[in-house]
C-alpha atoms as a PDB file:
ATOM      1  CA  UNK A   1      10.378 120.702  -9.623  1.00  0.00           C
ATOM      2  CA  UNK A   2      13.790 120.883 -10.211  1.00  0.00           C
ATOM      3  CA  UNK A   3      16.748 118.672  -8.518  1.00  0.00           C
ATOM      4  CA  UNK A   4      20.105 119.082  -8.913  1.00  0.00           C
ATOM      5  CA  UNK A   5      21.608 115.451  -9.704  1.00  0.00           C
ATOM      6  CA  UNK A   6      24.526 113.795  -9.112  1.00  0.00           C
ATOM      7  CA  UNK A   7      26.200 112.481 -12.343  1.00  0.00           C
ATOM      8  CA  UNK A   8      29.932 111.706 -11.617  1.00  0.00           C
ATOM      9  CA  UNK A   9      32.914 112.178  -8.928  1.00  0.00           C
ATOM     10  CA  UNK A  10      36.293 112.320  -8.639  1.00  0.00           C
ATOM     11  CA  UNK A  11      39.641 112.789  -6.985  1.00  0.00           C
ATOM     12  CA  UNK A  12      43.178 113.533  -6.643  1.00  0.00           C
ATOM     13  CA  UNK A  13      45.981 113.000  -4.480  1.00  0.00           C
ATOM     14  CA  UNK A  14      49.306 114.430  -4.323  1.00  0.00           C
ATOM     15  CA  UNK A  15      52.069 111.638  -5.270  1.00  0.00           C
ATOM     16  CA  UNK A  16      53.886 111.913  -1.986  1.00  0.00           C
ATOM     17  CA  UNK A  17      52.532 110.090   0.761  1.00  0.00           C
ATOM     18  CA  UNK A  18      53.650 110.690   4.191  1.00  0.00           C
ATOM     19  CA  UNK A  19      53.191 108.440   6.941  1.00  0.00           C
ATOM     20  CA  UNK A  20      52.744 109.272  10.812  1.00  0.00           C
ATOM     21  CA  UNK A  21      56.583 108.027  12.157  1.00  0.00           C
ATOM     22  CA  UNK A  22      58.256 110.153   9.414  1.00  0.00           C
ATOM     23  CA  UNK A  23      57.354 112.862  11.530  1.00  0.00           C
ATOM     24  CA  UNK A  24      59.056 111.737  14.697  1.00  0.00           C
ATOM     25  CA  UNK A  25      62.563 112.924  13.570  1.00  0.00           C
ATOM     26  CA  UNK A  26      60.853 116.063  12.946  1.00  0.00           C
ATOM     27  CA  UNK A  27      58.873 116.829  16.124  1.00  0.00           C
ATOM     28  CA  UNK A  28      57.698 115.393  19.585  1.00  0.00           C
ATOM     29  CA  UNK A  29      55.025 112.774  18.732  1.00  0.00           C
ATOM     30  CA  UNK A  30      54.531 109.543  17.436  1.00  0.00           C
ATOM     31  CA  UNK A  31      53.224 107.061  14.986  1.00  0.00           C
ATOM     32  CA  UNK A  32      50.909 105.808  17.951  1.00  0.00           C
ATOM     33  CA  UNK A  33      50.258 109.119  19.424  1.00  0.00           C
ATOM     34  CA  UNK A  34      48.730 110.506  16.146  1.00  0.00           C
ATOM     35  CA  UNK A  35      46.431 107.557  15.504  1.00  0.00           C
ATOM     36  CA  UNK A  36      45.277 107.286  18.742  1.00  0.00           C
ATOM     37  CA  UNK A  37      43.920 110.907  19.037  1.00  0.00           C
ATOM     38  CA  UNK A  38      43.276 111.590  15.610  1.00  0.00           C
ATOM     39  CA  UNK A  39      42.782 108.263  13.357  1.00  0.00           C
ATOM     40  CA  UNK A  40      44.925 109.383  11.106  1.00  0.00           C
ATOM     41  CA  UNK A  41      47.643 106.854   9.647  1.00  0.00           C
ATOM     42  CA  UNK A  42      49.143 109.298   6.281  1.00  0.00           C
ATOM     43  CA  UNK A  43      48.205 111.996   4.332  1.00  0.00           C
ATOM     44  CA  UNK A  44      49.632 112.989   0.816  1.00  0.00           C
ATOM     45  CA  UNK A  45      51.834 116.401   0.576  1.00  0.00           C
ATOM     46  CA  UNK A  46      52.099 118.260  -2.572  1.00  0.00           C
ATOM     47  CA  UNK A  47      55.441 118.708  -4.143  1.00  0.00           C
ATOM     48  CA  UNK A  48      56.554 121.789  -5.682  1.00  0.00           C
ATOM     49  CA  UNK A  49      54.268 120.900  -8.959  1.00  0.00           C
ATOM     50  CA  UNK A  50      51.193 120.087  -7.780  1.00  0.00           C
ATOM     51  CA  UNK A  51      48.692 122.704  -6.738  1.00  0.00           C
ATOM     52  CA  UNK A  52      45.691 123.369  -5.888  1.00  0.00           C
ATOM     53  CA  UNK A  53      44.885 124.296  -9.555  1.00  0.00           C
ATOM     54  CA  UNK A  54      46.683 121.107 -10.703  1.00  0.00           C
ATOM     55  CA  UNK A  55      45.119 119.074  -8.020  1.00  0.00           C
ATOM     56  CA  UNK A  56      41.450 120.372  -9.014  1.00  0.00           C
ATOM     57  CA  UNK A  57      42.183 120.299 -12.853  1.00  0.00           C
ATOM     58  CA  UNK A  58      42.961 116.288 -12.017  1.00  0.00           C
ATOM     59  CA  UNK A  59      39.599 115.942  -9.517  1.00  0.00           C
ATOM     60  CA  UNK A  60      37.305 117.636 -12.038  1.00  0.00           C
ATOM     61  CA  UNK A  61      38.850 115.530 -15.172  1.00  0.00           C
ATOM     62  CA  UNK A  62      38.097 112.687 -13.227  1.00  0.00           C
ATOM     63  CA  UNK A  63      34.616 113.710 -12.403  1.00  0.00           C
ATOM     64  CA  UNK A  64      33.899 114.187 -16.035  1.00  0.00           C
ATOM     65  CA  UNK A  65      35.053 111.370 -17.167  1.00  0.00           C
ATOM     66  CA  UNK A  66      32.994 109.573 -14.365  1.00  0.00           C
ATOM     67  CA  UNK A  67      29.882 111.089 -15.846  1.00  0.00           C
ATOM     68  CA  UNK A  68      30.670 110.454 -19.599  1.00  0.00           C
ATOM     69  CA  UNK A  69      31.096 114.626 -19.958  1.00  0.00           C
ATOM     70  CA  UNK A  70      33.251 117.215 -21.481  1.00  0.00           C
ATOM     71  CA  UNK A  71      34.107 120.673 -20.117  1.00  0.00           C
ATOM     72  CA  UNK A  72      31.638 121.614 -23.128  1.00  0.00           C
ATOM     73  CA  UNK A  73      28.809 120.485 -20.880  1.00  0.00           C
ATOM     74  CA  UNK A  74      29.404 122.453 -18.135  1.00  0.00           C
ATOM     75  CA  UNK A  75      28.177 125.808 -17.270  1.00  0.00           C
ATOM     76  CA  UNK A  76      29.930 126.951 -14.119  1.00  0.00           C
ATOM     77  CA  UNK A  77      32.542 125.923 -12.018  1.00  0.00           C
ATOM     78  CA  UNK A  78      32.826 126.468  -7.800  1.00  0.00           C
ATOM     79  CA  UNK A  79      35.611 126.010  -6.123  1.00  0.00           C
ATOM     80  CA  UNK A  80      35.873 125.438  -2.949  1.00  0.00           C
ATOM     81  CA  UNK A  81      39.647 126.031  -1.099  1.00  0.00           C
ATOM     82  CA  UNK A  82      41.309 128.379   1.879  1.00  0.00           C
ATOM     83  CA  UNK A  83      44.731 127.705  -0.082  1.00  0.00           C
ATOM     84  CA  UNK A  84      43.974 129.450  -3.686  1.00  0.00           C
ATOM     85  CA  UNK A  85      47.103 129.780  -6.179  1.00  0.00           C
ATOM     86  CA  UNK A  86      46.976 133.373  -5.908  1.00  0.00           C
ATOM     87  CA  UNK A  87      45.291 135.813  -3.489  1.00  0.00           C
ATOM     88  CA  UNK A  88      43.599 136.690  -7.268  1.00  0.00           C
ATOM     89  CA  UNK A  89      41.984 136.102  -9.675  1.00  0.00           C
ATOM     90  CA  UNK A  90      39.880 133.232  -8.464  1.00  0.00           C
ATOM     91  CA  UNK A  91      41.318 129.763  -8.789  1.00  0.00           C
ATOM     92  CA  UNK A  92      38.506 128.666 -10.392  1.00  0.00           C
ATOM     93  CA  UNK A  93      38.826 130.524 -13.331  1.00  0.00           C
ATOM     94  CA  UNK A  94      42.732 129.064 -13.772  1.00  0.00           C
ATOM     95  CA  UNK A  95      41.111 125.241 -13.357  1.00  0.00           C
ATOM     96  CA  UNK A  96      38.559 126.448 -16.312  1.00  0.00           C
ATOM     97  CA  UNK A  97      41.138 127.661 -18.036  1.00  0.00           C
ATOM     98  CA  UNK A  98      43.013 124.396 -17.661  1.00  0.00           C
ATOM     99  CA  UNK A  99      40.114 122.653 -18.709  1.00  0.00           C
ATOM    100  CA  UNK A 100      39.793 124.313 -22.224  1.00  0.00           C
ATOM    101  CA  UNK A 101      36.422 125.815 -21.128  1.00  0.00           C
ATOM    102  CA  UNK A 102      35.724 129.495 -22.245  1.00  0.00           C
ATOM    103  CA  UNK A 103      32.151 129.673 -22.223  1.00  0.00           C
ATOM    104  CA  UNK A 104      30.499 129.640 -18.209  1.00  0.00           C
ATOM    105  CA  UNK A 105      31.514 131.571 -15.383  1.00  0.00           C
ATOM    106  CA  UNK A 106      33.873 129.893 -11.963  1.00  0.00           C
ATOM    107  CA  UNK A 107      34.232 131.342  -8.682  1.00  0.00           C
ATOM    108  CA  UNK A 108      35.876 130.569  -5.481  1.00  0.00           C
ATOM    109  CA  UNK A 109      34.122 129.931  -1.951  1.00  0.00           C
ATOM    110  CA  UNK A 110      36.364 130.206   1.005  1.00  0.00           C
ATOM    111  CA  UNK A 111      34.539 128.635   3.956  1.00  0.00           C
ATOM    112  CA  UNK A 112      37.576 126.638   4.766  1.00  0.00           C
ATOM    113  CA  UNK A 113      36.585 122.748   6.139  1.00  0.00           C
ATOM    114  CA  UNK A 114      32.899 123.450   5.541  1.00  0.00           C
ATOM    115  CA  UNK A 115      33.150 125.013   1.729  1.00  0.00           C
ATOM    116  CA  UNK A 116      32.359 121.937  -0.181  1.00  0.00           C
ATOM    117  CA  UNK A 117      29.417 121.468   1.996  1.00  0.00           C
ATOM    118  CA  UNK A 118      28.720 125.572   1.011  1.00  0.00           C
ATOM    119  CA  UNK A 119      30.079 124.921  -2.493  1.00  0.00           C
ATOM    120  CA  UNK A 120      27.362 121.810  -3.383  1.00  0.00           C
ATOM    121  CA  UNK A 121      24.211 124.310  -1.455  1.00  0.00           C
ATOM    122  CA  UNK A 122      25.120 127.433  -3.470  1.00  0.00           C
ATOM    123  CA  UNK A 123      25.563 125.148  -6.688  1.00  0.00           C
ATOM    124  CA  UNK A 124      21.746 123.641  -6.008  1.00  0.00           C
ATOM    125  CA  UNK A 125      20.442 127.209  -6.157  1.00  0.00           C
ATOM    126  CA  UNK A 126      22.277 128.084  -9.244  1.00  0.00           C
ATOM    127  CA  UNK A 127      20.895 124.961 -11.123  1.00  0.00           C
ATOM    128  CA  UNK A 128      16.976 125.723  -9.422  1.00  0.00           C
ATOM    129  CA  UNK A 129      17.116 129.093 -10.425  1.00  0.00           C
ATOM    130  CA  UNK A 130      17.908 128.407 -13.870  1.00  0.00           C
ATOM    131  CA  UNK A 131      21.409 129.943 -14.188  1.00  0.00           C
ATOM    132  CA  UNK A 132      23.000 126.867 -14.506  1.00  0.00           C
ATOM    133  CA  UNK A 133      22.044 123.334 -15.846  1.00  0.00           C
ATOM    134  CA  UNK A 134      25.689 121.309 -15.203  1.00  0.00           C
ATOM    135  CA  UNK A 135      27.714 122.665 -12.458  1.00  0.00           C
ATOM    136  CA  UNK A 136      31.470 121.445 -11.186  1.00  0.00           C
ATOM    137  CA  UNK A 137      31.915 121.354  -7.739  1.00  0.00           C
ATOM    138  CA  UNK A 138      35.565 121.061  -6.521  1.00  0.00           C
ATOM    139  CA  UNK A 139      36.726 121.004  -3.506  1.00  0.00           C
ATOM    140  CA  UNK A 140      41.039 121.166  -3.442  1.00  0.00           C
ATOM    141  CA  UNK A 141      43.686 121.933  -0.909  1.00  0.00           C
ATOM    142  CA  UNK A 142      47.171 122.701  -0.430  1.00  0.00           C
ATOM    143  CA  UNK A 143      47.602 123.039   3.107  1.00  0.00           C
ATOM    144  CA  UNK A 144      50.790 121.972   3.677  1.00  0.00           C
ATOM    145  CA  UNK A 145      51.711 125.185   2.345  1.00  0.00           C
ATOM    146  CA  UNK A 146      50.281 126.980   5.384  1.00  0.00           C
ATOM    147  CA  UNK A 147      51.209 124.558   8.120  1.00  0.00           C
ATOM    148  CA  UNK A 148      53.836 125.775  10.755  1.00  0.00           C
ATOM    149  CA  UNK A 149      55.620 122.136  10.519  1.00  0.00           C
ATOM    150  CA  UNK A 150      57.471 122.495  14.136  1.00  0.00           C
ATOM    151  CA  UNK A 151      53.828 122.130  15.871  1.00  0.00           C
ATOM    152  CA  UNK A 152      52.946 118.940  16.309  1.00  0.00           C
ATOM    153  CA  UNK A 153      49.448 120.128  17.690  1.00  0.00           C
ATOM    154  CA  UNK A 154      48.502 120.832  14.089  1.00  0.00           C
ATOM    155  CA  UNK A 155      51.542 119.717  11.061  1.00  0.00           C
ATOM    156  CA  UNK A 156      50.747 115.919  11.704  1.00  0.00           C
ATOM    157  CA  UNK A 157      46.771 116.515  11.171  1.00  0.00           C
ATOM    158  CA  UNK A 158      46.490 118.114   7.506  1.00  0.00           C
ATOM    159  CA  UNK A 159      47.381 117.102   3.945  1.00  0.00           C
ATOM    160  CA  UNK A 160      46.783 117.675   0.099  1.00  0.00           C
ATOM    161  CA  UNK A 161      43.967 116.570  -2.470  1.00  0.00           C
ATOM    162  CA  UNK A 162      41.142 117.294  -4.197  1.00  0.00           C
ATOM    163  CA  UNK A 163      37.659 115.408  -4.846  1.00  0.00           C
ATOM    164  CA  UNK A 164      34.934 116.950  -7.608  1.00  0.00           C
ATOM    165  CA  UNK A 165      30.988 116.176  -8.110  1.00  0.00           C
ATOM    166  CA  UNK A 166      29.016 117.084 -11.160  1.00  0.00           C
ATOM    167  CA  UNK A 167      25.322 118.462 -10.108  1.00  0.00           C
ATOM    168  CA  UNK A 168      23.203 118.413 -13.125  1.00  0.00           C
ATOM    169  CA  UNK A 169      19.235 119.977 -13.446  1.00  0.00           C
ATOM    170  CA  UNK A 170      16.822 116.729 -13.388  1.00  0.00           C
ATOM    171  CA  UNK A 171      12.876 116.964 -12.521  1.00  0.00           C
ATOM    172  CA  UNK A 172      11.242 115.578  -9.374  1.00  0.00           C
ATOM    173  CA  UNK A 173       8.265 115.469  -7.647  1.00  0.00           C
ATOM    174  CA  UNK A 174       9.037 117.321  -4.735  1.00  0.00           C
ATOM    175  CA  UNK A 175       9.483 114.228  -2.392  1.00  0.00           C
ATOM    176  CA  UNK A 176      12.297 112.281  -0.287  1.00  0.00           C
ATOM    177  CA  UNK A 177      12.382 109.555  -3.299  1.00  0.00           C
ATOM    178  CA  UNK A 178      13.479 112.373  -5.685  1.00  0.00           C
ATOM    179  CA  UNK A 179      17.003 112.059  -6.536  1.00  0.00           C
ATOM    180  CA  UNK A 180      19.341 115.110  -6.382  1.00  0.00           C
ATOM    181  CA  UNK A 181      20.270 117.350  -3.735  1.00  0.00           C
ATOM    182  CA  UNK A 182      17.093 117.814  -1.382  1.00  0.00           C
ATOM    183  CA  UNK A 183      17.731 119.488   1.799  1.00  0.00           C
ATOM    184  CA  UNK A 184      20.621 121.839   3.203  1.00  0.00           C
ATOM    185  CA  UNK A 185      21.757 123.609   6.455  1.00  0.00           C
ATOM    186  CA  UNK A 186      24.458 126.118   6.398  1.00  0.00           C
ATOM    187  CA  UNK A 187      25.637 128.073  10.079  1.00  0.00           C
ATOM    188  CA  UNK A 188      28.698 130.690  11.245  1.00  0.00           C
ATOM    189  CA  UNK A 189      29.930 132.414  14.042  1.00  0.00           C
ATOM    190  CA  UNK A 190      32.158 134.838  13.870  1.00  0.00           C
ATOM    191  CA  UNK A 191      32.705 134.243  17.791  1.00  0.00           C
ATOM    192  CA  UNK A 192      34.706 131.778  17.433  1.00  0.00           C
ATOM    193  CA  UNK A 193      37.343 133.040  14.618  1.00  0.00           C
ATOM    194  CA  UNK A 194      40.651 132.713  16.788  1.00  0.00           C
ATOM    195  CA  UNK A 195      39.883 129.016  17.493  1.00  0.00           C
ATOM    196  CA  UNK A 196      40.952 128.116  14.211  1.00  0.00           C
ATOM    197  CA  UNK A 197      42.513 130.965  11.895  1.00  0.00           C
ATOM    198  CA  UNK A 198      45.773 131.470   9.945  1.00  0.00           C
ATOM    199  CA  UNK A 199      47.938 134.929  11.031  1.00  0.00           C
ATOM    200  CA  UNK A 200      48.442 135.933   7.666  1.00  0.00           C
ATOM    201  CA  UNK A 201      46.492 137.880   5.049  1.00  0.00           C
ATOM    202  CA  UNK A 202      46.952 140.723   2.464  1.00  0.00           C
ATOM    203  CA  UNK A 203      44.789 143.108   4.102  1.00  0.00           C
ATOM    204  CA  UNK A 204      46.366 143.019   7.616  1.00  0.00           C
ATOM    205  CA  UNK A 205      50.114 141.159   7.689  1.00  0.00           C
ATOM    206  CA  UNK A 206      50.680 141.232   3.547  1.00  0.00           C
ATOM    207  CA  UNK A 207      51.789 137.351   4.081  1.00  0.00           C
ATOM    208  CA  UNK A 208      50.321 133.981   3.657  1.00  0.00           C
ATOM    209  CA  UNK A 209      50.235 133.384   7.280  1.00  0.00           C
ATOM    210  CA  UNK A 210      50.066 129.937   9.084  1.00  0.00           C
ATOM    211  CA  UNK A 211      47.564 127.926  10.869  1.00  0.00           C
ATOM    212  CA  UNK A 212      46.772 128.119  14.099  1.00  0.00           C
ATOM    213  CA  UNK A 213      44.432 126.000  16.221  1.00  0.00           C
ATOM    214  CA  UNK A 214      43.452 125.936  19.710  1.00  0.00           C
ATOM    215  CA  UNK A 215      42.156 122.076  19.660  1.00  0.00           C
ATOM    216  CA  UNK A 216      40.805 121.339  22.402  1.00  0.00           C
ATOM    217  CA  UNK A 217      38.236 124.110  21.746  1.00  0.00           C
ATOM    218  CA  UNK A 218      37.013 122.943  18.361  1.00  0.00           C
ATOM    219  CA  UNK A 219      36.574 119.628  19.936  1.00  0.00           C
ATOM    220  CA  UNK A 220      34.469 121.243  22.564  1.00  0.00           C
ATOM    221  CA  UNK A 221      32.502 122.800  20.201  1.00  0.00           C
ATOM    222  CA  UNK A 222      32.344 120.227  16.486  1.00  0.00           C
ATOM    223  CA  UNK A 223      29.777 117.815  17.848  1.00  0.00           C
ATOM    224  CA  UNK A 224      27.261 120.145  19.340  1.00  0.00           C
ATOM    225  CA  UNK A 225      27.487 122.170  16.133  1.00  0.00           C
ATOM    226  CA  UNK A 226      27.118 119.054  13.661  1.00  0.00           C
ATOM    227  CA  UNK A 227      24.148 117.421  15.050  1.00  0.00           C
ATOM    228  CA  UNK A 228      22.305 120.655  15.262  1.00  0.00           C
ATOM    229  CA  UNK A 229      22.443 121.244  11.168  1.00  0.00           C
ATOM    230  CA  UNK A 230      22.391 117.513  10.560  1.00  0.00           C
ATOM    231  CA  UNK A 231      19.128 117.742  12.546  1.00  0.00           C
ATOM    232  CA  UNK A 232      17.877 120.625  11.032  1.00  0.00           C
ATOM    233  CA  UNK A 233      18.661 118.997   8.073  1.00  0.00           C
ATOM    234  CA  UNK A 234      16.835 115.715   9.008  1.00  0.00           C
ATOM    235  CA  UNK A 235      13.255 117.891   9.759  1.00  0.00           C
ATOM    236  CA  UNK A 236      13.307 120.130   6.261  1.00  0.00           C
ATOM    237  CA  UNK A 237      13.388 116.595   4.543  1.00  0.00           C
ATOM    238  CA  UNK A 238      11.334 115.021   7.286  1.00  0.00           C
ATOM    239  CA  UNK A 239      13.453 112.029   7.906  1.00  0.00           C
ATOM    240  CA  UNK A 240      15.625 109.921  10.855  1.00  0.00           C
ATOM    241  CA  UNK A 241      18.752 108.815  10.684  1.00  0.00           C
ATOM    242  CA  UNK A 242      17.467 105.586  10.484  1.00  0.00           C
ATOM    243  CA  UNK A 243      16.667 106.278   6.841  1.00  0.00           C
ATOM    244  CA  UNK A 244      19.976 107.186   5.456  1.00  0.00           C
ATOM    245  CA  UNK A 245      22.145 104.792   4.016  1.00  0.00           C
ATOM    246  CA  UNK A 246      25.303 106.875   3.782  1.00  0.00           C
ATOM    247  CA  UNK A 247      26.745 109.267   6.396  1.00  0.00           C
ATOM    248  CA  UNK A 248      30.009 111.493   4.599  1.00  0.00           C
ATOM    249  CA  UNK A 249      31.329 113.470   6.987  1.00  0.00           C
ATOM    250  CA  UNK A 250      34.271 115.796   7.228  1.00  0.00           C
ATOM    251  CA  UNK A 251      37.314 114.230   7.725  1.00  0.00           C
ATOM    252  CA  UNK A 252      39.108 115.802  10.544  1.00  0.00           C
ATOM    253  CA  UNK A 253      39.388 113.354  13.537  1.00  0.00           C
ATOM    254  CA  UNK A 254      38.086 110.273  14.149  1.00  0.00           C
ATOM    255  CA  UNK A 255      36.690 110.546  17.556  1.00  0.00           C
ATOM    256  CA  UNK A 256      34.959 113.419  16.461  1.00  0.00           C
ATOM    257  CA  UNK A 257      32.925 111.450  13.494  1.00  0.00           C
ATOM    258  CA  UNK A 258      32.343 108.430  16.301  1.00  0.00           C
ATOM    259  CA  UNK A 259      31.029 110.835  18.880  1.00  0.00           C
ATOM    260  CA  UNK A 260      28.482 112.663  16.244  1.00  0.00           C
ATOM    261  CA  UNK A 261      27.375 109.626  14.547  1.00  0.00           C
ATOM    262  CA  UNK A 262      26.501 108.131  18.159  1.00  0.00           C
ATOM    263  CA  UNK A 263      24.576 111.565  19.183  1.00  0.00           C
ATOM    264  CA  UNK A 264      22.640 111.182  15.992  1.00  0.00           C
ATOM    265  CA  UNK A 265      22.221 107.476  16.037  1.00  0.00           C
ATOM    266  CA  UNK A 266      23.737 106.808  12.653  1.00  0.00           C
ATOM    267  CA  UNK A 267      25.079 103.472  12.588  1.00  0.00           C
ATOM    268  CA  UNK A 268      28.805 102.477  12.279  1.00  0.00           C
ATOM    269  CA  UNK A 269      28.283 100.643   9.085  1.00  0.00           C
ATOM    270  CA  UNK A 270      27.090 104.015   7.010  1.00  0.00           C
ATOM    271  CA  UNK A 271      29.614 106.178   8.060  1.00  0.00           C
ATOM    272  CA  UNK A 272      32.377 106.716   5.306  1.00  0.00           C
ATOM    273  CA  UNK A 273      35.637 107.193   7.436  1.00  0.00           C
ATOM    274  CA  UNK A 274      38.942 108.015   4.913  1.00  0.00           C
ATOM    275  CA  UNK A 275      40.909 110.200   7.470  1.00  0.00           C
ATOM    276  CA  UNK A 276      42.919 107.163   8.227  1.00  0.00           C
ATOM    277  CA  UNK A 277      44.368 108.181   4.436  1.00  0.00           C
ATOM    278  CA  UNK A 278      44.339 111.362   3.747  1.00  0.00           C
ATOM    279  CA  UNK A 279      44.206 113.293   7.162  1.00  0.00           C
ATOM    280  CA  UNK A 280      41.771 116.227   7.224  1.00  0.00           C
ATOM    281  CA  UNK A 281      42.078 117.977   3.608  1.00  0.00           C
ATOM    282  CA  UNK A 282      39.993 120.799   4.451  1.00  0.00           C
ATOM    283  CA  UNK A 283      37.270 121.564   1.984  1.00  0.00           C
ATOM    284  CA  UNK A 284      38.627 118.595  -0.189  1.00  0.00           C
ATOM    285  CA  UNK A 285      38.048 115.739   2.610  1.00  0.00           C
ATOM    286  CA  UNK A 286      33.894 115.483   1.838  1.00  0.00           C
ATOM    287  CA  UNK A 287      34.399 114.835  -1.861  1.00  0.00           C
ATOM    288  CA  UNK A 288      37.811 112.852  -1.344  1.00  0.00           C
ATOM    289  CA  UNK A 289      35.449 110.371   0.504  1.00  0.00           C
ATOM    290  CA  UNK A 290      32.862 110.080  -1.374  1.00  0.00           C
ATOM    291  CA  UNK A 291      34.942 109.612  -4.533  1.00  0.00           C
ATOM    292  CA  UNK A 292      36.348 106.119  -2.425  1.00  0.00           C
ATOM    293  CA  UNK A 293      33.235 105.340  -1.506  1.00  0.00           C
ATOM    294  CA  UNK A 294      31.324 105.251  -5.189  1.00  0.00           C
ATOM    295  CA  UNK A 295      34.876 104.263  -6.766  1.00  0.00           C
ATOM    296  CA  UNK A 296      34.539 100.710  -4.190  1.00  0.00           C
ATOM    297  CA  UNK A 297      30.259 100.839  -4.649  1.00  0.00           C
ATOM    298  CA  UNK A 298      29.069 101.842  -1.647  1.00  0.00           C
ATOM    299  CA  UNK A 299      27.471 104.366  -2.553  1.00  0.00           C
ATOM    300  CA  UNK A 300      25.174 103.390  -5.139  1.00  0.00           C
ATOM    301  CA  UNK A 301      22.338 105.054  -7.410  1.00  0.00           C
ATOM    302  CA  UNK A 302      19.257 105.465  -4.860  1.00  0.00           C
ATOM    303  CA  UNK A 303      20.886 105.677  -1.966  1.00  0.00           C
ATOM    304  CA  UNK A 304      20.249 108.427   0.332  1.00  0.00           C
ATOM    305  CA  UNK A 305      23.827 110.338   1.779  1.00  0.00           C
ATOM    306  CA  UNK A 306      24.308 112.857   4.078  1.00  0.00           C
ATOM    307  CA  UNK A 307      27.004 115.411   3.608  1.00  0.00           C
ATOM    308  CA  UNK A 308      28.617 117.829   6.619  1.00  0.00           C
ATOM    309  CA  UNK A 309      31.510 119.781   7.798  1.00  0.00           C
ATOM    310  CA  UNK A 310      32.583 121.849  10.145  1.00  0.00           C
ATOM    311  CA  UNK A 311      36.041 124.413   9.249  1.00  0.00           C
ATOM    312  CA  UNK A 312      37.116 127.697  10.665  1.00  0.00           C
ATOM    313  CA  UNK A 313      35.226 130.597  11.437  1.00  0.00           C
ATOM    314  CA  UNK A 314      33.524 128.613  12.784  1.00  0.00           C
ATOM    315  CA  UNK A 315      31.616 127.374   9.529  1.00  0.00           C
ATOM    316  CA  UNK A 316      29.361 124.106   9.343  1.00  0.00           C
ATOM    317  CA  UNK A 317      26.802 122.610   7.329  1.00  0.00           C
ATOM    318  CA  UNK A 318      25.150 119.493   6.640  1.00  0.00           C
ATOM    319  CA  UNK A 319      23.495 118.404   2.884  1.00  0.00           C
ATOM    320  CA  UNK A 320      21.212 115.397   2.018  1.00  0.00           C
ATOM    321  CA  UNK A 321      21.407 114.253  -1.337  1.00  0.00           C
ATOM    322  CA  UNK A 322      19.304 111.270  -3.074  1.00  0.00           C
ATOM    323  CA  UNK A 323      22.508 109.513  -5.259  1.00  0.00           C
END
């Protein structure tokens, strides 16, 4: 059968890096405050040059030169962001553009936190259904352009980047040895929308809105809603958690990747924790991680890594892919 294959990653960060005390002359909170609730240390903010285009562009060139590819090689391009460059066309299509590639087809997928998670699922069925045999996954993020930076319940938790995997077609056997991407479990609910939202949008305020976030809700709700598609996850490919060796969660708060790794009984030592640096980066903060963690060789050819997020909407997901 066919597997889609990981061949390279990569990432990008905003030069700017801003740390958790420069915020105290800015709002009520501090340095310890932050990192005691959140884990978070810095984050990087993009300046008035760096996009989420740019930042992508950077991510995927990275990628491709992790894999030994060109843009030539690649057949389609999905982006995954909640902070496009322009309400349209796709921002996608302005990375391929960037890229020099004219040949393909790019599209965005707006599931906010969770769309990398949705980007890498929806770029397996592409490459097993034949319409694709390389596919770019991005996942980049400007959300300091949305925050409301005078509340310090969400400015101090976001910042910038973007990470990239190449999936490429490979044959398997149709077991858990395969390599490649080899089970998924995508969820919403609508229900939950003004938990987590922005109050802006073309269609109903004709501005870019800003965050909002009531977060002692999504707490309430994140680890219930992870372990159910990590488990789901865990009985399509008929494994434990005792057989992973990676666990690459979404980066949004510390105690909420503790408490879910616990429930599941993933140990400490495979969990890949970068929210420390880059604060939660949206649909960026799943690749941004892995990119560390197969830049300093933890992750390794073989090894068996499981993917999830949870963003707005709410959205969540959970993918297990043989490296």
């Amino acid at each position: 059968m066919i597997r889609s294959v990981v061949r390279g990653t990569g990432a990008a960060l905003p030069r700017r890096i801003m740390k958790n005390a420069d915020f105290e002359g800015m709002v009520e909170t501090s340095d310890e405050w932050i990192a005691q609730r959140t884990g978070i240390r810095q984050r990087h903010i993009a300046g008035d040059d760096e996009t989420t285009a740019s930042l992508g562009e950077a991510a995927a060139r990275a990628a491709l030169a992790n894999a030994g590819l060109t843009p030539a090689d690649i057949d389609l391009i999905v982006l995954a962001t909640s902070t496009p460059n322009n309400t349209f066309p796709a921002t996608a299509v302005e990375i391929q553009n960037r890229l020099g590639m004219h040949h393909g087809f790019a599209f965005d997928m707006q599931a906010v936190c969770s769309g990398f998670v949705y980007a890498v699922a929806t770029a397996d069925l592409y490459i097993r259904g034949g319409l694709a045999k390389r596919v770019l996954v991005i996942g980049s993020e400007t959300f300091s352009r949305i925050l409301d930076w005078s509340d310090r319940s969400t400015c101090v938790l976001f910042g910038d980047g973007a990470g990239a995997m190449i999936l490429e077609a490979g044959e398997g056997a149709g077991a858990i040895a395969d390599r490649g991407v080899l089970a998924a479990s995508l969820r919403s609910d609508g229900i939950h929308k003004d938990k987590l939202f922005v109050d802006g949008g073309p269609s109903t305020t004709g501005t870019v809105g800003q965050l909002r976030m009531e977060g002692r809700e999504v707490f309430k709700h994140a680890v219930g809603m992870i372990t159910d598609v990590i488990e789901a996850t865990f009985s399509q490919a008929g494994i434990s958690a005792d057989d992973l060796d990676w666990f690459v969660p979404h980066q949004a708060n510390k105690r909420i990747i503790d408490a879910s790794a616990k429930k599941l009984g993933i140990a400490e030592q495979k969990v890949v924790v970068t929210v420390d640096l880059h604060g939660n980066t949206s649909a960026a903060s799943v690749p941004l991680a892995l990119a560390v963690a197969v830049a300093d060789g933890r992750i390794k050819k073989g090894d068996l890594v499981l993917l999830e997020a949870m963003g707005g909407g709410f959205t969540w997901g959970a993918v297990l892919v043989r490296w």
